[in-house]
N, C-alpha and C. Protein backbone atom coordinates (compact mmCIF):
# COMPACT_ATOMS: atom_id res chain seq x y z
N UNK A 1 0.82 -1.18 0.00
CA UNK A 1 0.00 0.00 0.00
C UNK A 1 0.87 1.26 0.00
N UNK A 2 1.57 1.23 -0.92
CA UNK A 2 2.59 2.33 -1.01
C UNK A 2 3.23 2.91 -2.06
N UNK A 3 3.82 3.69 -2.75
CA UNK A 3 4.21 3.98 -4.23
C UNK A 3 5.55 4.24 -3.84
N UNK A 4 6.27 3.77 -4.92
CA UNK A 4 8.18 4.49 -4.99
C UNK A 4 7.88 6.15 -5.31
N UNK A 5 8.63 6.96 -4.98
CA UNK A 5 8.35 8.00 -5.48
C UNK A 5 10.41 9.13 -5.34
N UNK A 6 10.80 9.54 -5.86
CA UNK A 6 12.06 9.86 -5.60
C UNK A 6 12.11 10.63 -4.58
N UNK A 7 13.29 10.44 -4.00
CA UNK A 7 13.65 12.30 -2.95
C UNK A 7 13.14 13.67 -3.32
N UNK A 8 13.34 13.92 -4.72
CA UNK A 8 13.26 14.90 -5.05
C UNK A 8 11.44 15.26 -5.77
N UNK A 9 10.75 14.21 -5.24
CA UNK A 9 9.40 14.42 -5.23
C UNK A 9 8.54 14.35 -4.00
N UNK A 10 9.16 14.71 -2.98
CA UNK A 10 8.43 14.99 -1.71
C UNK A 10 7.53 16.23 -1.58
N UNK A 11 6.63 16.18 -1.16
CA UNK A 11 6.10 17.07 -0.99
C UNK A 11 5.14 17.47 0.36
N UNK A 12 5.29 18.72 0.34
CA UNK A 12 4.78 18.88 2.14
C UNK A 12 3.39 18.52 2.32
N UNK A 13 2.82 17.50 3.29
CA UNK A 13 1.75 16.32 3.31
C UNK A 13 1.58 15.29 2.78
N UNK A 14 2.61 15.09 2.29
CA UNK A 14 3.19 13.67 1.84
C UNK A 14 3.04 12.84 3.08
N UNK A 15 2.43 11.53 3.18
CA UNK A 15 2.76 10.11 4.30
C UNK A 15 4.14 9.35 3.66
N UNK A 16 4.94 9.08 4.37
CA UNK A 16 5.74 8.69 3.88
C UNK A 16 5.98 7.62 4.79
N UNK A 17 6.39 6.41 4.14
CA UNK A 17 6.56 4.93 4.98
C UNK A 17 8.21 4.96 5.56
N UNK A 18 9.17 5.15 6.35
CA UNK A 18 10.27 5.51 6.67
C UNK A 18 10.39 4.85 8.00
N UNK A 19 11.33 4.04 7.95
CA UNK A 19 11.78 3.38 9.27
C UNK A 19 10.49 2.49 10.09
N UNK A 20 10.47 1.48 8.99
CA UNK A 20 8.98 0.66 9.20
C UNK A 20 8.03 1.32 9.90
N UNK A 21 7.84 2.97 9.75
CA UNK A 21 6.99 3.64 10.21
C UNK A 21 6.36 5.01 9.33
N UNK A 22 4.91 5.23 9.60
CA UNK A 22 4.59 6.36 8.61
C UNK A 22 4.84 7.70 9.32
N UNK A 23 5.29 8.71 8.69
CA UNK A 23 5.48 9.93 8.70
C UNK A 23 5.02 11.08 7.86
N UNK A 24 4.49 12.08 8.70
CA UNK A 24 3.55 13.04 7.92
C UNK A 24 5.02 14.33 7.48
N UNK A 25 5.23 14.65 6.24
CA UNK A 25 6.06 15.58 5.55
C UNK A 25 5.35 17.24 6.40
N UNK A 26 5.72 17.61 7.15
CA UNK A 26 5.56 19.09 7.58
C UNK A 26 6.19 20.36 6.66
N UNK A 27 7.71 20.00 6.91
CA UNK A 27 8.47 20.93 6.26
C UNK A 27 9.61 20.40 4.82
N UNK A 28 9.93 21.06 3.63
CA UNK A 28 10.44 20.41 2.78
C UNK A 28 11.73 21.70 2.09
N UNK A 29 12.87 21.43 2.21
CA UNK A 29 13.44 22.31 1.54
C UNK A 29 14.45 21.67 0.62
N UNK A 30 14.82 21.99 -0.60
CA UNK A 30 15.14 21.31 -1.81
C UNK A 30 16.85 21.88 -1.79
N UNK A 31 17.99 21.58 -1.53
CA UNK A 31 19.27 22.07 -1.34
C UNK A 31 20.29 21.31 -2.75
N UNK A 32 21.15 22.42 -3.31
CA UNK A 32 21.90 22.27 -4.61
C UNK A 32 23.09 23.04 -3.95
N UNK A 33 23.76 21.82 -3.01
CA UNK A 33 24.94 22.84 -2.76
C UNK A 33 25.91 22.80 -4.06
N UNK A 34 27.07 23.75 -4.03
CA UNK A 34 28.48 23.86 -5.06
C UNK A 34 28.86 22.61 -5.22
N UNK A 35 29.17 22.22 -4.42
CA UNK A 35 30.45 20.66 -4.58
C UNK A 35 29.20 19.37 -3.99
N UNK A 36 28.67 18.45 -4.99
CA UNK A 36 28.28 17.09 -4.70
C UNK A 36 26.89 16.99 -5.14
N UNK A 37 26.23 15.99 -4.62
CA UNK A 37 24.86 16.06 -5.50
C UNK A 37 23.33 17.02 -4.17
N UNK A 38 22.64 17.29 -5.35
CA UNK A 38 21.35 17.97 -4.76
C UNK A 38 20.69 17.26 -3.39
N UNK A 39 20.25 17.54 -2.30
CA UNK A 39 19.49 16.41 -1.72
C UNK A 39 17.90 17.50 -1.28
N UNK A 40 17.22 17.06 -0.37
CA UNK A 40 15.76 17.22 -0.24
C UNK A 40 15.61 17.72 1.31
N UNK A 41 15.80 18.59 2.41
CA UNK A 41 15.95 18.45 3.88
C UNK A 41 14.39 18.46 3.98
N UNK A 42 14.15 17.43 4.45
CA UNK A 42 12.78 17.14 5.38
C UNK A 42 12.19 17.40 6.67
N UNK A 43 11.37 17.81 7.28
CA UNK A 43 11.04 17.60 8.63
C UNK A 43 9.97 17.14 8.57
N UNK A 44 9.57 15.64 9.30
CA UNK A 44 8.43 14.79 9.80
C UNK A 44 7.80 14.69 10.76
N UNK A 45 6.82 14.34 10.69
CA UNK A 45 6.32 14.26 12.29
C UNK A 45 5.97 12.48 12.32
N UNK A 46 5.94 11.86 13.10
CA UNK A 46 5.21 10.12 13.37
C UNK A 46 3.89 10.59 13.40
N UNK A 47 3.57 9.67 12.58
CA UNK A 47 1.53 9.68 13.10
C UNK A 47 1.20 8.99 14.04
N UNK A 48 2.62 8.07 14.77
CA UNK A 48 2.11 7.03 15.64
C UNK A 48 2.63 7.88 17.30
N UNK A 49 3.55 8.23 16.94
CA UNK A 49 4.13 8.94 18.17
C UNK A 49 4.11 10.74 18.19
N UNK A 50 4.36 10.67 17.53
CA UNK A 50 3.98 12.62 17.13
C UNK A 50 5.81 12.94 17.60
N UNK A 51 6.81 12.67 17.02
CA UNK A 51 7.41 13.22 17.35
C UNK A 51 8.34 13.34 16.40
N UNK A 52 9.35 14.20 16.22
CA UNK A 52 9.38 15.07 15.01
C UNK A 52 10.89 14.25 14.44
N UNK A 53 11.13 14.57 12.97
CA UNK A 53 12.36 14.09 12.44
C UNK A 53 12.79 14.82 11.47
N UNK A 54 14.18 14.97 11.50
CA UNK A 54 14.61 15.98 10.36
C UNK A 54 15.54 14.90 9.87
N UNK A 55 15.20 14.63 8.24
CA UNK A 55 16.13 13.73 7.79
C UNK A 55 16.83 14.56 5.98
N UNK A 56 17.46 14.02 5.60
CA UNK A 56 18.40 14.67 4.49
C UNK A 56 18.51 13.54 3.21
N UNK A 57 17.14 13.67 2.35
CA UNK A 57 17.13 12.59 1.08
C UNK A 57 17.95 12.95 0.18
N UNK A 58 18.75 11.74 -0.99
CA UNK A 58 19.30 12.69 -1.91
C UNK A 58 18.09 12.65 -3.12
N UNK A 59 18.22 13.58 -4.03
CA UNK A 59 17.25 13.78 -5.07
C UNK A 59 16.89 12.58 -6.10
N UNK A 60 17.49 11.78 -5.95
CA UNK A 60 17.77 10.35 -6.81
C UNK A 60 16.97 9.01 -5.92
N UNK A 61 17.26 9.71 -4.64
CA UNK A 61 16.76 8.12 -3.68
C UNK A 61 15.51 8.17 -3.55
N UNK A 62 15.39 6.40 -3.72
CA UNK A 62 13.83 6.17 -3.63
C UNK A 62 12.83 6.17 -2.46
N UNK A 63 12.18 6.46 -2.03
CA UNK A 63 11.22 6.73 -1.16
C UNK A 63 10.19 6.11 -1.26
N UNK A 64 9.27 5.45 0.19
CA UNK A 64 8.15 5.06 -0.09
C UNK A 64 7.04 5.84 0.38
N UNK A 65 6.00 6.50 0.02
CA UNK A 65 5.21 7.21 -0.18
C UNK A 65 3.58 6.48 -0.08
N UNK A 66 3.26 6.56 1.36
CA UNK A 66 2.08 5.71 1.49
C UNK A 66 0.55 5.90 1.05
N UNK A 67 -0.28 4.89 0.43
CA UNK A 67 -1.21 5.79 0.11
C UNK A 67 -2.58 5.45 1.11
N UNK A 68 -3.07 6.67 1.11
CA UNK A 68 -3.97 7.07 1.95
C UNK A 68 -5.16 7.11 0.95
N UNK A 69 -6.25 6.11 1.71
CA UNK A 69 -7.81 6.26 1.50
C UNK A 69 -8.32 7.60 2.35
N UNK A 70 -9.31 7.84 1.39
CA UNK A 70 -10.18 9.52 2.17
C UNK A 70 -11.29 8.58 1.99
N UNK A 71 -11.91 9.13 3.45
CA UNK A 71 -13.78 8.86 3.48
C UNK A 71 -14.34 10.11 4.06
N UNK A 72 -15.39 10.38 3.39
CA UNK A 72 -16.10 11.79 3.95
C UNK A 72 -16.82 11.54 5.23
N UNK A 73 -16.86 12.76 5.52
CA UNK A 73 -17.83 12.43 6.97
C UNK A 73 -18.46 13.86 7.10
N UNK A 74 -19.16 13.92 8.26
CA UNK A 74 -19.74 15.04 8.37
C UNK A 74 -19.73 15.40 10.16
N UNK A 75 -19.27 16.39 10.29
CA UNK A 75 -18.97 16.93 11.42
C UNK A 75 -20.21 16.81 12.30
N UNK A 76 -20.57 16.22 13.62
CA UNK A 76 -21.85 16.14 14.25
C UNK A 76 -21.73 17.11 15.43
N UNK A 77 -20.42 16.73 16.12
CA UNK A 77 -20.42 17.09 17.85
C UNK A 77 -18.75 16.70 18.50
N UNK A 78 -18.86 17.40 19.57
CA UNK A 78 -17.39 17.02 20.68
C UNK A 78 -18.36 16.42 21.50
N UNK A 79 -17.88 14.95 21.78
CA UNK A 79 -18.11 14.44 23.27
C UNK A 79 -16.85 14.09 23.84
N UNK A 80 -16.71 14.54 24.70
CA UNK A 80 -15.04 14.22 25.63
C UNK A 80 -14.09 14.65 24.90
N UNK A 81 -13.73 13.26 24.83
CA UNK A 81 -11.57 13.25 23.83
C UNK A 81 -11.83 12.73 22.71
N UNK A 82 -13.40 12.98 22.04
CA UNK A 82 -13.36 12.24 21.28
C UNK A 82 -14.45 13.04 20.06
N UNK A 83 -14.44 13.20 18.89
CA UNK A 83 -15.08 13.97 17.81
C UNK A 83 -15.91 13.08 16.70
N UNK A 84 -17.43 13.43 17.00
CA UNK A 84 -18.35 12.55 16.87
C UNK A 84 -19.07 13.07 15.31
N UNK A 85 -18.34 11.92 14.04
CA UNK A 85 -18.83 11.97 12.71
C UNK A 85 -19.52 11.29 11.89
N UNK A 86 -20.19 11.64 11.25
CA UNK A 86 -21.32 10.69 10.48
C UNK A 86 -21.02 10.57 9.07
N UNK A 87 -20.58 9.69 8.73
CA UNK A 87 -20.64 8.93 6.95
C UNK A 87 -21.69 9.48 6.27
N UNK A 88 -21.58 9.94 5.32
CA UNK A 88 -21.89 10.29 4.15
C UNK A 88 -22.87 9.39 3.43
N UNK A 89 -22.88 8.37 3.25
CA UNK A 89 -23.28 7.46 2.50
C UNK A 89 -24.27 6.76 3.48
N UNK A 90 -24.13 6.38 4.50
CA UNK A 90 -24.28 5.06 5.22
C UNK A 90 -24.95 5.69 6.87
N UNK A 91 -24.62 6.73 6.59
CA UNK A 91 -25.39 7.57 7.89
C UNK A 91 -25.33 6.82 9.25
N UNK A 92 -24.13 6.49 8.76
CA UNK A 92 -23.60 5.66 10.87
C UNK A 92 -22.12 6.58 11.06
N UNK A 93 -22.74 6.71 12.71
CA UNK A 93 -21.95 7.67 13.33
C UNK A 93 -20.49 6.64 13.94
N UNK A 94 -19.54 8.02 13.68
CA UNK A 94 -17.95 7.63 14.08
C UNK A 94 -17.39 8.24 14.94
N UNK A 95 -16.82 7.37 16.19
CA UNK A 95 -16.04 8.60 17.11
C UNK A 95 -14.37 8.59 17.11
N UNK A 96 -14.06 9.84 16.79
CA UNK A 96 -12.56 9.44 16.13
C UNK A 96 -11.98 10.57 17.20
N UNK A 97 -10.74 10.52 17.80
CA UNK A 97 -9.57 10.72 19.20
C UNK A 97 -9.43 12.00 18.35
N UNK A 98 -10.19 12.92 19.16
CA UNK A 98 -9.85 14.18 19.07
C UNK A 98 -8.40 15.13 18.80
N UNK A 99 -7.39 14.39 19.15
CA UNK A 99 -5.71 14.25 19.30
C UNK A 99 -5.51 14.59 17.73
N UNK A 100 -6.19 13.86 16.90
CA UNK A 100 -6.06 14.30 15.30
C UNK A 100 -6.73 15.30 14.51
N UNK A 101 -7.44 16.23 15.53
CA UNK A 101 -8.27 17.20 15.02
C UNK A 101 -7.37 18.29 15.84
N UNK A 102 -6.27 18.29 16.26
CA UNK A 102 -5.90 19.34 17.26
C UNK A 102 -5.28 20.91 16.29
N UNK A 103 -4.96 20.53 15.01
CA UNK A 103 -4.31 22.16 13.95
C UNK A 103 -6.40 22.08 13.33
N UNK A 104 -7.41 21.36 13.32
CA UNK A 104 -8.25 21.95 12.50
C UNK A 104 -9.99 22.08 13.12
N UNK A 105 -9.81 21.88 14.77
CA UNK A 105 -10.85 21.63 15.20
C UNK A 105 -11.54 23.17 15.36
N UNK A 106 -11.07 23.99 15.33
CA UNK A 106 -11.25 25.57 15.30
C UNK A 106 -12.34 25.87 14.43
N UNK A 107 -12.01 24.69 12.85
CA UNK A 107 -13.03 25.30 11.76
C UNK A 107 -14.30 24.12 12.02
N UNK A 108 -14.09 23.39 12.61
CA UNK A 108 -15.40 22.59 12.86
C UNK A 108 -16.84 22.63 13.21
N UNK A 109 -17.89 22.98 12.43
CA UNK A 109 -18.90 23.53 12.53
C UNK A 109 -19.83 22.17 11.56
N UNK A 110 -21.19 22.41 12.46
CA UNK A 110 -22.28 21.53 12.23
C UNK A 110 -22.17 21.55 10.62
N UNK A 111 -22.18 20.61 9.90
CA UNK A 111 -22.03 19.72 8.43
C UNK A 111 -21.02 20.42 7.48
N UNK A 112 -20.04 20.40 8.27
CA UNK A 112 -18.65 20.80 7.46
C UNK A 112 -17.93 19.28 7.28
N UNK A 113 -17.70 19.36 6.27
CA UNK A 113 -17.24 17.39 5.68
C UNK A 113 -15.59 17.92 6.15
N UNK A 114 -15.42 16.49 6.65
CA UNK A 114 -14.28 16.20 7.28
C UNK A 114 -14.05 15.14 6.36
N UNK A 115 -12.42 15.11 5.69
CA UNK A 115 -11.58 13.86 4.85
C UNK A 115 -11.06 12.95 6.37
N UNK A 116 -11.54 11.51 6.78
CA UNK A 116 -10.86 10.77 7.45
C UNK A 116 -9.19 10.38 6.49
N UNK A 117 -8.44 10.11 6.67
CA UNK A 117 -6.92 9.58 6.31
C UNK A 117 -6.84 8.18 6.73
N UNK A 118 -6.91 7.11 5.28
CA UNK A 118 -7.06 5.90 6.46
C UNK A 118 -5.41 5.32 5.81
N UNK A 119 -5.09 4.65 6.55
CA UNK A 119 -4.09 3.77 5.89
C UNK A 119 -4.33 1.99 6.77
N UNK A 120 -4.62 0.95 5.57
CA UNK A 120 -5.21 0.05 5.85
C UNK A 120 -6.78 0.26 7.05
N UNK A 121 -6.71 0.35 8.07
CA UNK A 121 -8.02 0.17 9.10
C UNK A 121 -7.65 1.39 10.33
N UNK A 122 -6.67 1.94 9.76
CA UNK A 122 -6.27 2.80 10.85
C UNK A 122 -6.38 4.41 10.28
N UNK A 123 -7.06 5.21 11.24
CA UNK A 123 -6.85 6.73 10.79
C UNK A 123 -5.56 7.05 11.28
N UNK A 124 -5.09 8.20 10.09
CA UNK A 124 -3.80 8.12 10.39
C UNK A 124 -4.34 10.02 10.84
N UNK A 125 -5.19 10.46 9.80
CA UNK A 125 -4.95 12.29 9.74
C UNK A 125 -6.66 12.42 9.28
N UNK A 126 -6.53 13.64 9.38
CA UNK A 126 -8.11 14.55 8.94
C UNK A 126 -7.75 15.60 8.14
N UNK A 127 -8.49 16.05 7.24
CA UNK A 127 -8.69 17.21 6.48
C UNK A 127 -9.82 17.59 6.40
N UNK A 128 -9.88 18.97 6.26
CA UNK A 128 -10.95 19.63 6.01
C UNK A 128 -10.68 20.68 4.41
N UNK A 129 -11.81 21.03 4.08
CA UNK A 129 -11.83 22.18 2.70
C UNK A 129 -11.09 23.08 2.74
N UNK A 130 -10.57 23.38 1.54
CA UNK A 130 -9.08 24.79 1.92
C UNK A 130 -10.29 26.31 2.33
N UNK A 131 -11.34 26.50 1.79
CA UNK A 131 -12.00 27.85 2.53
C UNK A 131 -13.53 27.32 2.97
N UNK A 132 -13.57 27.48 3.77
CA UNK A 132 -14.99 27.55 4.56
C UNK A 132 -15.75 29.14 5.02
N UNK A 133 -16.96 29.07 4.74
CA UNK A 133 -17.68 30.01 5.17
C UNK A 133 -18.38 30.50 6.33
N UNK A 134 -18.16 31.49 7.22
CA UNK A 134 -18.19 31.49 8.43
C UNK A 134 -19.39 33.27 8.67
N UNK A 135 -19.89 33.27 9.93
CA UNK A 135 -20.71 34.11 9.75
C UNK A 135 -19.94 35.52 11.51
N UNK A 136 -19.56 36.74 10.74
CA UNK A 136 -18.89 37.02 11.44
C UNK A 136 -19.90 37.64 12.69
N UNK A 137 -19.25 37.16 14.09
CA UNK A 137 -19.79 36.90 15.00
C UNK A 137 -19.72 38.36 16.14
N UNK A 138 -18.61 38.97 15.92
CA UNK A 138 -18.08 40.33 16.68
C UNK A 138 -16.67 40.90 16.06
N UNK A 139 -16.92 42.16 15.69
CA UNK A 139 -15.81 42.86 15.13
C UNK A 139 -16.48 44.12 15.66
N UNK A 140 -15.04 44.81 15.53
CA UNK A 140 -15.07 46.67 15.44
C UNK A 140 -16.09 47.30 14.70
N UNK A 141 -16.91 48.15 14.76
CA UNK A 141 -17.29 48.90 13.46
C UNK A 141 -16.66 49.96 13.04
N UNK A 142 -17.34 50.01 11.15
CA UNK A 142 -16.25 50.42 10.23
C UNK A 142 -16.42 51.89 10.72
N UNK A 143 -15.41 52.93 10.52
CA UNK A 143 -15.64 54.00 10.60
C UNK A 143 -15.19 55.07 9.19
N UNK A 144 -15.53 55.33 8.47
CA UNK A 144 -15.26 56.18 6.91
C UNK A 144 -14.37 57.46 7.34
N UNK A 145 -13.58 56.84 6.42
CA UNK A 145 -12.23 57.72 6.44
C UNK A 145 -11.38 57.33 7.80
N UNK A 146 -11.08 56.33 8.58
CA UNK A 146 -10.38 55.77 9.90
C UNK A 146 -9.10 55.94 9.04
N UNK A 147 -8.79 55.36 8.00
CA UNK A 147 -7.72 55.46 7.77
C UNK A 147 -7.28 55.28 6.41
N UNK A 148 -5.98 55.60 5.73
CA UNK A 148 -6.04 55.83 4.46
C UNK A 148 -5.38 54.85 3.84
N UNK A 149 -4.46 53.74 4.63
CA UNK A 149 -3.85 52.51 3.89
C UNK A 149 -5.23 51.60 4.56
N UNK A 150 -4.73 50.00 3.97
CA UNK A 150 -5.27 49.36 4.14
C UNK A 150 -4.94 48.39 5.65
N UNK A 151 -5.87 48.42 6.62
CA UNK A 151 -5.12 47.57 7.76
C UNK A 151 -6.56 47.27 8.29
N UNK A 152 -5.96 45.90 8.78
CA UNK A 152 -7.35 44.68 9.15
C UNK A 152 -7.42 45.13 10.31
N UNK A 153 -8.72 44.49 10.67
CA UNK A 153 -9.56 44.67 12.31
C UNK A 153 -9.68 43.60 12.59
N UNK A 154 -9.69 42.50 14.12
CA UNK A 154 -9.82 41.08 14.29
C UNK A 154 -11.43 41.36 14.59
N UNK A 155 -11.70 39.55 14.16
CA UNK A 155 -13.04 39.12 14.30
C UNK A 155 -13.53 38.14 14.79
N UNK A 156 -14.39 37.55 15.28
CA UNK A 156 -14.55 36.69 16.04
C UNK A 156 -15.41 35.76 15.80
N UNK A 157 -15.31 34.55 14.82
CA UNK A 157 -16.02 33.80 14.09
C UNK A 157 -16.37 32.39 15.11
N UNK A 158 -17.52 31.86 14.38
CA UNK A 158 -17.37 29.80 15.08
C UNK A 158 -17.56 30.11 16.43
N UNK A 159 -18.64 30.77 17.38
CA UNK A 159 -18.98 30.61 18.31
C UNK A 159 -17.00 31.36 18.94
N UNK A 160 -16.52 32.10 18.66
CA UNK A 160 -15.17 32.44 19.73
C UNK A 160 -14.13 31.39 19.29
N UNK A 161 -14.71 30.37 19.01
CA UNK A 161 -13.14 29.45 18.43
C UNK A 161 -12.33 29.99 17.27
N UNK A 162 -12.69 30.97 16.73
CA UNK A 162 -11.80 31.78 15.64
C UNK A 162 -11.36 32.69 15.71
N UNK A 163 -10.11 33.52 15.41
CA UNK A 163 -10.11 34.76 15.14
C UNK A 163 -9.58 35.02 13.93
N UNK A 164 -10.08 35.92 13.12
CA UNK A 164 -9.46 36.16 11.96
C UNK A 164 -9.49 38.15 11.61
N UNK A 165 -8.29 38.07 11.15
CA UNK A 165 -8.07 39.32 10.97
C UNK A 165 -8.70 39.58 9.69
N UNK A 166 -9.94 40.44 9.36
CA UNK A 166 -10.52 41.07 8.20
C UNK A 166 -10.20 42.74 7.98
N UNK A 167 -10.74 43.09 6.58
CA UNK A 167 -10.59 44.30 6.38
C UNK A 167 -11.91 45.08 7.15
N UNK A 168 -11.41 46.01 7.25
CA UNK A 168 -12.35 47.46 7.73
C UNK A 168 -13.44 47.47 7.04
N UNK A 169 -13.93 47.36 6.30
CA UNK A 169 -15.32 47.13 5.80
C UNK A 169 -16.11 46.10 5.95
N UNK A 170 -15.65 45.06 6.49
CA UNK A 170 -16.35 44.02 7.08
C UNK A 170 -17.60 44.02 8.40
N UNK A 171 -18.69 43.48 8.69
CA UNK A 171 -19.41 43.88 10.10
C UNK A 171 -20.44 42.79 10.45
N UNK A 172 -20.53 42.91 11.56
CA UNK A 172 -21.11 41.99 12.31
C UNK A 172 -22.73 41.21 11.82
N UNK A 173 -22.28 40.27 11.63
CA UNK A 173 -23.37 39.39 10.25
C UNK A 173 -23.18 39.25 8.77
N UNK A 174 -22.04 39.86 8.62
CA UNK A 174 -21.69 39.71 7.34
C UNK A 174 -21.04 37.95 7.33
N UNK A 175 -21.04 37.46 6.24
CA UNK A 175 -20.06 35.91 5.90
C UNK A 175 -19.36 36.15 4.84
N UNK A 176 -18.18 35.58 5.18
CA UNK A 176 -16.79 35.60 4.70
C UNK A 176 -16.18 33.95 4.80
N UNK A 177 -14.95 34.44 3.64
CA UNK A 177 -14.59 32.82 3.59
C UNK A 177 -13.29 32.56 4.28
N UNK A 178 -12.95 31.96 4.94
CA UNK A 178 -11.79 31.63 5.18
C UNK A 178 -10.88 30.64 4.97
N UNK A 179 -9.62 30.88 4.75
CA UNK A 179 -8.61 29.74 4.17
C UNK A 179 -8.51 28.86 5.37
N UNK A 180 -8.44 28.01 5.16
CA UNK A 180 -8.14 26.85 6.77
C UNK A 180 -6.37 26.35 6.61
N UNK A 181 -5.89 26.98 5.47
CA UNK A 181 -4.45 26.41 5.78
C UNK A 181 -4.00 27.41 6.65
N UNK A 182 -4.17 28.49 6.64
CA UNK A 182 -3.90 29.27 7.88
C UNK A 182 -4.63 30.29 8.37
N UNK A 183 -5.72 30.22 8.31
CA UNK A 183 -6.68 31.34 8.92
C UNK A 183 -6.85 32.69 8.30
N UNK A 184 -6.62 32.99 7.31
CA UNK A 184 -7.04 34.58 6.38
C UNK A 184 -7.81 34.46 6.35
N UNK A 185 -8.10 35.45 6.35
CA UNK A 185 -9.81 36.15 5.27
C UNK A 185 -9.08 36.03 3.86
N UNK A 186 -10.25 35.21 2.90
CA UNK A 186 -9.98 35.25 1.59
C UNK A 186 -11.18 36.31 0.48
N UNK A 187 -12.54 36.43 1.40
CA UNK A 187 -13.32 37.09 0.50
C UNK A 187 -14.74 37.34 1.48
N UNK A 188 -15.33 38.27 0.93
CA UNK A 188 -16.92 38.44 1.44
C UNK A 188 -17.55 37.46 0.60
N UNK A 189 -17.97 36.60 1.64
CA UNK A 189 -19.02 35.52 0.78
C UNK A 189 -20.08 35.43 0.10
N UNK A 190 -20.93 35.32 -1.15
CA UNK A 190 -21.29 35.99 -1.69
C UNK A 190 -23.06 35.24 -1.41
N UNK A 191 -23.73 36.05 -1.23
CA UNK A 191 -25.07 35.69 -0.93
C UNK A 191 -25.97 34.89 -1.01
């Protein structure tokens, strides 16, 4: 359950099978020093242990590159330590260790589809949509003519679990989209 793939095709969220163990690609930087061949500097994290690895591929070496099944789900509820989702298809509920929702539980809102990460019977990771639409909950109001460059005001989306910095023309009930790879405002959402 795995593909060859070279050093020099890593890419950041890559699973990678390494030391009879899988590893999630975090960080990736591609190095061509003067004297010898190109290599790939990596930083990993374990999906089994969470703990981090910085290793040095050369651009030629083969790599195994694991592949990951996605199943949709649909966001229901938090009970405990544990994040309670419902299948898509089959409408039976799943409770999956909250521990793997810990960079995206912020955007989690009633029927926002969640990607499970399976590898063989085991979740390894979660994803969610790169922008989601959110309904802004408390911000500043705008004031005309405040100021003459452009500079954001924070806002307070998802019941307080968000903050996102928007522009000055933005206000309270308006919806906007946000990127979930790192929290921007990408746009006023459109009606």
């Amino acid at each position: 359950m795995s593909q060859k793939i070279l050093g020099n095709d890593i890419r950041v969220g890559n699973v990678l099978e390494y030391r009879s163990s899988l590893y999630q690609v975090l960080k990736r930087e591609h190095v061509k020093p003067g004297k010898g061949g190109a290599f790939v500097n990596v930083e990993m994290k374990s999906i089994d242990g969470g703990s981090k690895v910085n290793h040095r591929f050369r651009s030629d070496e083969v790599v195994f590159k694991a592949f990951l099944e996605e199943e949709e789900y649909h966001y229901l509820f938090r009970e405990g330590d544990a994040i309670v989702l419902m299948n898509l298809e089959t409408y039976e509920q799943v409770s999956v260790g909250a521990d793997l929702f810990v960079d995206i539980e912020k955007y989690l809102k009633e029927e926002v589809v969640v990607k499970l990460l399976k590898h063989g019977d085991k979740t390894v990771g979660v994803k969610v949509q790169d922008n989601l639409t959110y309904t802004v909950e408390e911000t500043e109001p705008y004031m005309k003519g405040q100021t003459v460059t452009s500079s954001y005001k924070p806002a307070t989306l998802n019941g307080g679990l968000l903050k996102v910095m928007v522009p000055p023309f933005i206000k309270v009930g308006d919806q906007i989209v946000v990127k979930t790879e790192d929290g921007t405002y990408v746009e006023r959402a459109e009606k």
